[in-house]
Protein backbone atom coordinates (compact mmCIF):
# COMPACT_ATOMS: atom_id res chain seq x y z
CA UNK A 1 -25.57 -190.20 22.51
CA UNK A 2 -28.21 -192.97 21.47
CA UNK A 3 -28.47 -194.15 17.65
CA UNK A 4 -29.73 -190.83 16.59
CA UNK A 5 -27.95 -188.86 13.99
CA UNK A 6 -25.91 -185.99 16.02
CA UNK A 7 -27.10 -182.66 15.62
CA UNK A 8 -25.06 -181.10 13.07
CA UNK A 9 -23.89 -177.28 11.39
CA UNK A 10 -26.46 -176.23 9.28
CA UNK A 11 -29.26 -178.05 10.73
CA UNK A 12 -32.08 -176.30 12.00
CA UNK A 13 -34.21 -176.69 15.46
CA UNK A 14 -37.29 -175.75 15.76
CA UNK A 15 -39.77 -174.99 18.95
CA UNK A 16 -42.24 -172.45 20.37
CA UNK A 17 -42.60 -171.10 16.77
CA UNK A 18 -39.50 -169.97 15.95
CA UNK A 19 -36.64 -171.91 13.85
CA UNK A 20 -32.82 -171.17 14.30
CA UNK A 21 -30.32 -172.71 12.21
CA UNK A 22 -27.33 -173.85 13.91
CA UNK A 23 -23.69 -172.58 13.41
CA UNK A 24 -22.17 -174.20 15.96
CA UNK A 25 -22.84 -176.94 18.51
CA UNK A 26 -21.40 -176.28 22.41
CA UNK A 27 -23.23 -179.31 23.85
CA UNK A 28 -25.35 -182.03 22.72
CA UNK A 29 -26.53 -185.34 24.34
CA UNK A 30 -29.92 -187.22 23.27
CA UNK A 31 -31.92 -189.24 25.89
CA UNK A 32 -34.37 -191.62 23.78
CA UNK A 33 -37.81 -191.76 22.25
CA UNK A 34 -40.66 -189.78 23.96
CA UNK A 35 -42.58 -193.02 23.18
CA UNK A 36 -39.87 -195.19 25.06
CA UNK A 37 -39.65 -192.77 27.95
CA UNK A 38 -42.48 -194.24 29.78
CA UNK A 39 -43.60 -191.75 32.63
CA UNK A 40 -40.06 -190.08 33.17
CA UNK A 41 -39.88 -186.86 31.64
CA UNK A 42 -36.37 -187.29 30.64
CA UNK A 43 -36.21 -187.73 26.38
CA UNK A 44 -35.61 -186.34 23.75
CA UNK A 45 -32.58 -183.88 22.78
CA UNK A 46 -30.63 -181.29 24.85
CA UNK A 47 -28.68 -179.18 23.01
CA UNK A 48 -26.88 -175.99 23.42
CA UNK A 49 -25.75 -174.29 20.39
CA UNK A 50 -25.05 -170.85 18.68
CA UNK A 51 -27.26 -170.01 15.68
CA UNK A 52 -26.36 -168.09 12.57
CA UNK A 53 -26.13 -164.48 14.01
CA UNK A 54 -24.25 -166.03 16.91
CA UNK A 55 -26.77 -165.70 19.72
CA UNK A 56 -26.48 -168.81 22.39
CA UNK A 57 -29.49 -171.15 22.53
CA UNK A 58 -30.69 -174.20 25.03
CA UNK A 59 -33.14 -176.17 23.70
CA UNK A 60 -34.40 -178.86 25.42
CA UNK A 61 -36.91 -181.36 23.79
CA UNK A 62 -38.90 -182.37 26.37
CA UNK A 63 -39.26 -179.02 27.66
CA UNK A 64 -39.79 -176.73 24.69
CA UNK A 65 -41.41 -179.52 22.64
CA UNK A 66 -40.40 -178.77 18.92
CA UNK A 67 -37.71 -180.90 16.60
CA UNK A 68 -35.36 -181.01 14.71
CA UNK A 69 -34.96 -180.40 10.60
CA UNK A 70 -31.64 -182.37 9.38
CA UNK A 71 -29.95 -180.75 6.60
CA UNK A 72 -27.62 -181.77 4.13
CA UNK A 73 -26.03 -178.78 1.64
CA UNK A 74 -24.95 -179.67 -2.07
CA UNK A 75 -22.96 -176.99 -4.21
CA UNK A 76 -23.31 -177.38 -8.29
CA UNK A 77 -19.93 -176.57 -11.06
CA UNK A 78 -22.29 -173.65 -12.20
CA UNK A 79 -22.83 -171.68 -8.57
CA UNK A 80 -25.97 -173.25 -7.62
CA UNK A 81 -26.76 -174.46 -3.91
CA UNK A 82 -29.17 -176.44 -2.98
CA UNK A 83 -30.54 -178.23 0.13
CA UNK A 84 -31.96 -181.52 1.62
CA UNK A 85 -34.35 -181.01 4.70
CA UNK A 86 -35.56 -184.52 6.57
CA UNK A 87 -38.36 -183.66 8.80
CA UNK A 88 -38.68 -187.13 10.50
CA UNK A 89 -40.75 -185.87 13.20
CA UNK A 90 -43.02 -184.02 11.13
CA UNK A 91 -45.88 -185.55 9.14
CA UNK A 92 -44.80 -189.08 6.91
CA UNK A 93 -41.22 -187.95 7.77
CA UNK A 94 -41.48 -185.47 4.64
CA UNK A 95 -38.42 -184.61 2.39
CA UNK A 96 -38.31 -181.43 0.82
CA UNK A 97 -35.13 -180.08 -2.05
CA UNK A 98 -34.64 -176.83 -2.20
CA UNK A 99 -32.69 -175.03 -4.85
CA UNK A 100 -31.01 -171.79 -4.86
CA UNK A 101 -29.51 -169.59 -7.39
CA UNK A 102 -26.34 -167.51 -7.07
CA UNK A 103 -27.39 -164.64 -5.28
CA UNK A 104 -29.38 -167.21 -2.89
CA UNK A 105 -32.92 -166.65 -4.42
CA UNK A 106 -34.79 -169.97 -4.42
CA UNK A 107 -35.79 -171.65 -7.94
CA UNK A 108 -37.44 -174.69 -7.05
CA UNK A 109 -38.70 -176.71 -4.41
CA UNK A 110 -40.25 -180.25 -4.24
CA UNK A 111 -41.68 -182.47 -1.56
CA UNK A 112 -40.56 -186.46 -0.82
CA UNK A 113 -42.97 -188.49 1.40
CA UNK A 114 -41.60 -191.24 3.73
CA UNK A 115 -37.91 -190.14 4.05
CA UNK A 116 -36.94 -190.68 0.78
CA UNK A 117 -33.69 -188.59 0.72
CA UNK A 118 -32.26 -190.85 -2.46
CA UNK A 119 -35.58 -189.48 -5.07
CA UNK A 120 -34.48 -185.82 -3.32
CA UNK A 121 -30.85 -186.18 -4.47
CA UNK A 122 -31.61 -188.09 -7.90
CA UNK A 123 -33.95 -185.43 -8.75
CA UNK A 124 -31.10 -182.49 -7.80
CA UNK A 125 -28.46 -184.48 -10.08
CA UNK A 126 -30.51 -185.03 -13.38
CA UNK A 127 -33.00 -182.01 -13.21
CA UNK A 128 -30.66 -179.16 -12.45
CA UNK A 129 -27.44 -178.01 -14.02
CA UNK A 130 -23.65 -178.75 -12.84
CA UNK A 131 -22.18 -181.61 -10.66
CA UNK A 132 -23.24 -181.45 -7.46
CA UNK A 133 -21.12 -181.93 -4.40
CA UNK A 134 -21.94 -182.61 -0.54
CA UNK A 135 -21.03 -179.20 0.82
CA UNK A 136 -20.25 -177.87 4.18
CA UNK A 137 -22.87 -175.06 6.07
């Protein structure tokens, strides 16, 4: 693997217009920057993984174009989750928290330009109710 964050549970990839959140990674490696690839056509991720309804996916970057949507989960005292998406390929490598009740309904939603994951989780700690935790998928 190169200096890229491994591809993780709960994580979602995304290519040819459809998204799949990932359960479970069977294989991963990571072959560089498209941008650093020069004219091989050998970058990007290469992952094999099982999504949420346990169907077997190979994605592969350079092939199926698309990205990846890193995702950290956060459960409150008061049966709240919420979530922190980075989209660093997408457009000014946009943040966005999203909060869910307790029967998984969404309550609020806000947008972070630049990659700034620390406004994302300040906001989630002083604006909504409970300590909030780092939580597994």
């Amino acid at each position: 693997m190169d200096k890229i964050r491994e591809i993780r549970p709960g994580d979602f990839i995304y290519a040819l217009g459809y998204t799949f959140p990932v359960r479970e990674v069977l294989y991963q490696d990571y072959y560089g920057d498209r941008s650093k690839a020069g004219t091989s056509d050998c970058w990007g991720h290469d992952v094999e993984f099982k999504d949420v309804d346990g169907r077997y996916h190979h994605w592969k970057q350079n092939q199926d174009g698309g990205g990846v949507i890193r995702v950290t989960w956060y459960r409150s005292t008061v049966n709240f989750r919420a979530r922190i998406e980075q989209w660093p390929e997408g457009y000014q490598n946009e943040v966005k928290l999203l909060v869910f009740n307790q029967h998984g309904m969404k309550i609020c939603e806000s947008h972070y330009h630049a990659g700034n994951v620390n406004s994302a989780l300040i906001d989630l700690k002083t604006r909504q109710p409970g300590v909030w935790t780092e939580d597994n998928y």
